[in-house]
N, C-alpha and C. Protein backbone atom coordinates (compact mmCIF):
# COMPACT_ATOMS: atom_id res chain seq x y z
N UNK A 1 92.20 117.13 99.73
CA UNK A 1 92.01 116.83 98.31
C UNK A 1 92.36 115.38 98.00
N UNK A 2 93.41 114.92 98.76
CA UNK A 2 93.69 113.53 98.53
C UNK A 2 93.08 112.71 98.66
N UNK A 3 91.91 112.60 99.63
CA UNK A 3 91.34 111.99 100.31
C UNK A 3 89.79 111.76 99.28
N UNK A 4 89.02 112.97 98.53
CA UNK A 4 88.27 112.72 97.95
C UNK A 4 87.98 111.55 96.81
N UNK A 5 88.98 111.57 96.18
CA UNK A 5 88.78 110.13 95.59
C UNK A 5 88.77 108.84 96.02
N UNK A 6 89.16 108.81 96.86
CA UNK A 6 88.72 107.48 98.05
C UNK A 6 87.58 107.27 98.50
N UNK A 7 86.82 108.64 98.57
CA UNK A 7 85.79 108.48 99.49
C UNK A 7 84.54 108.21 98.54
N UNK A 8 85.33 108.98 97.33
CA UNK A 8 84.07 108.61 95.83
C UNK A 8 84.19 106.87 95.25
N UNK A 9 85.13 106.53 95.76
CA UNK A 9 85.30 105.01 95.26
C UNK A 9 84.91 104.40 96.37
N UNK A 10 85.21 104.72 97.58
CA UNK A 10 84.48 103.77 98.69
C UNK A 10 82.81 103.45 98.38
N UNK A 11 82.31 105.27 98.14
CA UNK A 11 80.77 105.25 97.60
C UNK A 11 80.30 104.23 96.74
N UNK A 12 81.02 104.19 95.76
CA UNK A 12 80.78 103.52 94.37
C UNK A 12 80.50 101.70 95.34
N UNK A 13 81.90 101.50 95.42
CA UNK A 13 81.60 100.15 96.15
C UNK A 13 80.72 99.64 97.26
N UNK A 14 80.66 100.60 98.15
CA UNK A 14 79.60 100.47 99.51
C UNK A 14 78.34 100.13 99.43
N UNK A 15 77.86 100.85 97.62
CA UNK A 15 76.17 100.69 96.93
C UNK A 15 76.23 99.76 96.02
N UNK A 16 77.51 99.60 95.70
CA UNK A 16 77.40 98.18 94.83
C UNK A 16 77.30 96.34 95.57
N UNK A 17 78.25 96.84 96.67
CA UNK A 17 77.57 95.81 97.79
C UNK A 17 76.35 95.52 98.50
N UNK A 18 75.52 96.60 98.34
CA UNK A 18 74.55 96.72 99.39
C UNK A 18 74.01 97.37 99.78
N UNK A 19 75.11 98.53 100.21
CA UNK A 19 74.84 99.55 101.75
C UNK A 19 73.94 100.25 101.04
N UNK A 20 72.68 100.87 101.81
CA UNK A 20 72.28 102.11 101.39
C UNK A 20 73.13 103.51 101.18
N UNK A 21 72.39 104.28 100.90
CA UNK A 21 73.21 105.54 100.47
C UNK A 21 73.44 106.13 102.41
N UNK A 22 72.42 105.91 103.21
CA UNK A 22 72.47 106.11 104.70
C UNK A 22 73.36 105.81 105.41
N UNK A 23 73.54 104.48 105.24
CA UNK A 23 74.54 103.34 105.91
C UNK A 23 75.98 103.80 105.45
N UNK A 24 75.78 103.77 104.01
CA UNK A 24 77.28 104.20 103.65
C UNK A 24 78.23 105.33 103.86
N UNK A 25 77.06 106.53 104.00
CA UNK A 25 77.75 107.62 104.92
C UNK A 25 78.05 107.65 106.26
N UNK A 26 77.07 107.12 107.09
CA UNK A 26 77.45 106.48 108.10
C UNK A 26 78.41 105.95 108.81
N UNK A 27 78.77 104.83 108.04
CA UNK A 27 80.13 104.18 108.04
C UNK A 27 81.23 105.33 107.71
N UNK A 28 81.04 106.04 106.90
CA UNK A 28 82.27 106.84 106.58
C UNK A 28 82.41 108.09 107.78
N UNK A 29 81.60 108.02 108.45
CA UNK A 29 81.27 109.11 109.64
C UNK A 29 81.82 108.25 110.61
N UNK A 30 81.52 106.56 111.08
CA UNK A 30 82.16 106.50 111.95
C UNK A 30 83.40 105.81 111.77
N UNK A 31 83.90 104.83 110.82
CA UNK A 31 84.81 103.89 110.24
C UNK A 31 85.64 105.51 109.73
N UNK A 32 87.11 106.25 110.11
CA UNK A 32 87.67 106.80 109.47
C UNK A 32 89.03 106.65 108.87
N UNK A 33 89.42 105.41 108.97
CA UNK A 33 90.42 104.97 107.72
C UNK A 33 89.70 104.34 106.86
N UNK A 34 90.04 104.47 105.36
CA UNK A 34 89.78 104.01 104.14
C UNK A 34 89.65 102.91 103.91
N UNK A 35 91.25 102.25 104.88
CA UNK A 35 91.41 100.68 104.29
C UNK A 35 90.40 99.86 105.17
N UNK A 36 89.73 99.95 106.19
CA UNK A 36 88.86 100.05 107.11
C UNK A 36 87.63 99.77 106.31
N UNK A 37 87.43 100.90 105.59
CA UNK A 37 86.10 101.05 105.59
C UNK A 37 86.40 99.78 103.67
N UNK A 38 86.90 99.94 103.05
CA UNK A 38 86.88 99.06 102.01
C UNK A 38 86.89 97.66 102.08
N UNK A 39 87.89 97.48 103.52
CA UNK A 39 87.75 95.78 103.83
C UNK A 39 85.93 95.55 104.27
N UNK A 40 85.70 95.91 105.46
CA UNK A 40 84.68 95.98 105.89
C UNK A 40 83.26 96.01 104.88
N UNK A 41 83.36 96.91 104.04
CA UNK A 41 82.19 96.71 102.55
C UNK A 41 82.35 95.38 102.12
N UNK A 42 83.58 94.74 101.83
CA UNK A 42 83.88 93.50 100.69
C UNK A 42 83.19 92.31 102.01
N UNK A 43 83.83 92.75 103.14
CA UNK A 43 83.40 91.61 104.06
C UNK A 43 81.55 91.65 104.31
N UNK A 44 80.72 92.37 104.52
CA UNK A 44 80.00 92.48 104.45
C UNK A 44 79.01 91.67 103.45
N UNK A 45 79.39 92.02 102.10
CA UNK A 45 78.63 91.60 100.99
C UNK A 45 79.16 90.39 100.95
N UNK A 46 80.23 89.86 101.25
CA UNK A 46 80.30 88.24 101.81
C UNK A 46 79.54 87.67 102.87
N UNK A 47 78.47 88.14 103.52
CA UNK A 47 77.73 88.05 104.67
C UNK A 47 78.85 87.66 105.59
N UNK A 48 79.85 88.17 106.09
CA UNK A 48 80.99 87.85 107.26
C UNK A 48 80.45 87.98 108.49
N UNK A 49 80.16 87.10 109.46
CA UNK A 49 79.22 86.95 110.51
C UNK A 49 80.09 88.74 111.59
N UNK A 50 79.21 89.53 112.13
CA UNK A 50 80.03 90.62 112.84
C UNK A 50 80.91 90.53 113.60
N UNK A 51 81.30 89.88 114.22
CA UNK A 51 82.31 89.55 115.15
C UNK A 51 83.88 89.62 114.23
N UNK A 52 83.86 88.72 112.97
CA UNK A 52 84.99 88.94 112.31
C UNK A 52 85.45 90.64 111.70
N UNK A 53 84.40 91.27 111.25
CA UNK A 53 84.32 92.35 110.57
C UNK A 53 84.95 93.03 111.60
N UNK A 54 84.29 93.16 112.72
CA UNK A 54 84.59 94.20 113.51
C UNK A 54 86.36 93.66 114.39
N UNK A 55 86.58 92.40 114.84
CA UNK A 55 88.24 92.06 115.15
C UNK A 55 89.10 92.62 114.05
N UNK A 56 88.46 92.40 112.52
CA UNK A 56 89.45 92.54 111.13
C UNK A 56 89.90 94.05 111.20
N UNK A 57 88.46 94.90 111.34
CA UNK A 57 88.65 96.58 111.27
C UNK A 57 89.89 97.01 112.49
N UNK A 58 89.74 95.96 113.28
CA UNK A 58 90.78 96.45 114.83
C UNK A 58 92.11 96.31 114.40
N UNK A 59 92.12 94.64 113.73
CA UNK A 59 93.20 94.81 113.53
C UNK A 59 94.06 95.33 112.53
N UNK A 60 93.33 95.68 111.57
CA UNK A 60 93.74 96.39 109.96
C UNK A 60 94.14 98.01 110.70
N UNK A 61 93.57 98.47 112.31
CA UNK A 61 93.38 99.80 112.52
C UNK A 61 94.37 99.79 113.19
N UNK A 62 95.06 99.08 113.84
CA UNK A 62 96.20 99.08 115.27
C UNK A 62 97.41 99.95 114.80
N UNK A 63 97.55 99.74 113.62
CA UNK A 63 98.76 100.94 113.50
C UNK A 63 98.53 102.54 114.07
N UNK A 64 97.44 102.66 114.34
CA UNK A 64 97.00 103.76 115.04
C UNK A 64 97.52 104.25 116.21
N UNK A 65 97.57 102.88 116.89
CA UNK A 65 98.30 102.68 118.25
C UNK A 65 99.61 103.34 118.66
N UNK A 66 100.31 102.17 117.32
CA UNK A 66 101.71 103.12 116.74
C UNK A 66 101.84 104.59 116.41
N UNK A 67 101.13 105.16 116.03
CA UNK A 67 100.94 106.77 115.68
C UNK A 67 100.81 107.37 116.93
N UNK A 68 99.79 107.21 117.95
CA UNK A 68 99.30 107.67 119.06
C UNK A 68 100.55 107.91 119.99
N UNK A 69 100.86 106.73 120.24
CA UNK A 69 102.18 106.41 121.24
C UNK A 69 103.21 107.55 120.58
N UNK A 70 103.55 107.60 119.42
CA UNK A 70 104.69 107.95 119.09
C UNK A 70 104.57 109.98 118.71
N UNK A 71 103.25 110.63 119.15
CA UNK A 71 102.90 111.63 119.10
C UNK A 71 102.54 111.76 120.45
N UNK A 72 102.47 111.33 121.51
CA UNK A 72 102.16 111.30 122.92
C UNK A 72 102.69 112.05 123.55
N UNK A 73 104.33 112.14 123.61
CA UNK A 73 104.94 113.15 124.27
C UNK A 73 104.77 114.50 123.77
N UNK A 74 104.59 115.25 123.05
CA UNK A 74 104.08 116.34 122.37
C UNK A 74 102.89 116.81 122.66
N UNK A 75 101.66 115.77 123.49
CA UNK A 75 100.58 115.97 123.47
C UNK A 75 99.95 115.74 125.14
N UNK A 76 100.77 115.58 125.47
CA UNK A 76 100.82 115.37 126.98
C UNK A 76 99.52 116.45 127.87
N UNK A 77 99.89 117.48 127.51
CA UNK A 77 99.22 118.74 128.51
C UNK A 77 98.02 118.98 128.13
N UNK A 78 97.31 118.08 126.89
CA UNK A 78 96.52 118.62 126.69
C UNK A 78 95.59 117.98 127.24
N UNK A 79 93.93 118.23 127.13
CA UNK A 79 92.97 117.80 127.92
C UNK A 79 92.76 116.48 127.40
N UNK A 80 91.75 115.66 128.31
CA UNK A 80 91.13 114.23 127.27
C UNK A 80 90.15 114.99 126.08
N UNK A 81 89.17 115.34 126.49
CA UNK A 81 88.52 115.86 125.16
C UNK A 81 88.97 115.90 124.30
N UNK A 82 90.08 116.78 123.89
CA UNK A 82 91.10 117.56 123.02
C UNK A 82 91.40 116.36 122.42
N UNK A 83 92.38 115.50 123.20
CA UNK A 83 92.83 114.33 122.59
C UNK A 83 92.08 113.31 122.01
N UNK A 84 90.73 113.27 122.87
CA UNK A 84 89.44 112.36 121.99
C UNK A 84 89.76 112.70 120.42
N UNK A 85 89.57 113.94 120.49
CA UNK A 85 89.13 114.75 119.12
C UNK A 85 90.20 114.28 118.14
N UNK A 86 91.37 114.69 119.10
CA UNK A 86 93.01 114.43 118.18
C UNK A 86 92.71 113.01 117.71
N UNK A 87 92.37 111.72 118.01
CA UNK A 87 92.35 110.66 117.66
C UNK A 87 91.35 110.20 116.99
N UNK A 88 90.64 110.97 116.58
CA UNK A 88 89.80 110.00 116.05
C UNK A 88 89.83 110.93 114.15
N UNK A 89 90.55 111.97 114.51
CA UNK A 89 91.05 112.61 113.57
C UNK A 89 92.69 112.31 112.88
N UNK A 90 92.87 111.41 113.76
CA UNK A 90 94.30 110.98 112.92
C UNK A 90 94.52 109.45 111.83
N UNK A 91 94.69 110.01 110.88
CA UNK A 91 94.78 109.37 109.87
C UNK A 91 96.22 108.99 109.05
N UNK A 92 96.57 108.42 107.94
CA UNK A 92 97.79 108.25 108.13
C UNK A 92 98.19 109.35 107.34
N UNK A 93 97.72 109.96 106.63
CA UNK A 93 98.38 111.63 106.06
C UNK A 93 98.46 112.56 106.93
N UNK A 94 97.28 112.85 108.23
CA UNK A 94 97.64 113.97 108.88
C UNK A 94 99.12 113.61 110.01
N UNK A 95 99.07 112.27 110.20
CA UNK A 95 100.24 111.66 111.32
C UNK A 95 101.30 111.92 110.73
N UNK A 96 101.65 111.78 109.36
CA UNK A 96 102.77 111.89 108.21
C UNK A 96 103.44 113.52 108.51
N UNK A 97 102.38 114.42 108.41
CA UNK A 97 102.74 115.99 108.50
C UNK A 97 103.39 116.24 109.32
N UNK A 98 102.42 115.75 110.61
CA UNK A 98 102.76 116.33 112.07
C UNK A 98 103.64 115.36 112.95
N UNK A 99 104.01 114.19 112.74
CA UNK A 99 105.08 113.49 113.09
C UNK A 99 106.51 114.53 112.69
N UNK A 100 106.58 115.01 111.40
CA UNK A 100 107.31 115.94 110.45
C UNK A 100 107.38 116.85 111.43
N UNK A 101 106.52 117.35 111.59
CA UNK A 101 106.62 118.79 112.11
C UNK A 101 107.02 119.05 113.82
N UNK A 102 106.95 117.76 114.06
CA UNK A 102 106.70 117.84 115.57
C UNK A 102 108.38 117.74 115.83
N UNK A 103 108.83 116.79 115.14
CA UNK A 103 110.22 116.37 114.91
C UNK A 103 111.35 117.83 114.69
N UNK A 104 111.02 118.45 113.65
CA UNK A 104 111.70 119.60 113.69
C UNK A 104 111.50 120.84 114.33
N UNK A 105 109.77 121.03 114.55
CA UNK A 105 110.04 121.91 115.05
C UNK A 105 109.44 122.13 117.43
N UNK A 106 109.86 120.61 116.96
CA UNK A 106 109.42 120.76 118.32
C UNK A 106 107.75 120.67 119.14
């Protein structure tokens, strides 16, 4: 639920820059942090040559890194697939829960 109004304001901005209605889902399919995908729109409609857009998204994204590492031991046994999946699904609310949860309950 938290998440929907972000994704209705990303919309709003993504077509006010530019993006088609295609592109902009798109992006939200593959770009899955917010702050990601909002820098990336503004940079865009600045014509930001790709090379910057895409270093900026890396580095605006690296805290990810930090999340990954620090949920790793917990996640050890599981397959790569699994973990593909786990990562590209972690965001900073679901990391928030399950950092929580992992902590107390193991």
């Amino acid at each position: 639920m938290g998440v929907a109004p972000f994704g209705m304001i990303y919309g709003v901005i993504a077509l006010e820059a530019g993006l088609s209605p295609l592109r902009a889902q798109a992006m939200s399919a593959i770009v899955f942090t917010g702050s990601a995908q909002f820098l990336t729109v503004q940079l865009l409609a600045n014509l930001t040559p790709a090379l910057v857009v895409i270093l900026t998204g890396f580095v605006v994204n690296l805290r990810h890194l930090l999340y990954s590492a620090s949920v790793a031991p917990w996640l050890q046994g599981l397959s790569g697939p699994w973990k593909a999946l786990l990562s590209y699904l972690l965001t900073d609310e679901a990391y928030a829960v399950t950092i929580i949860n992992y902590r107390q309950n193991g």
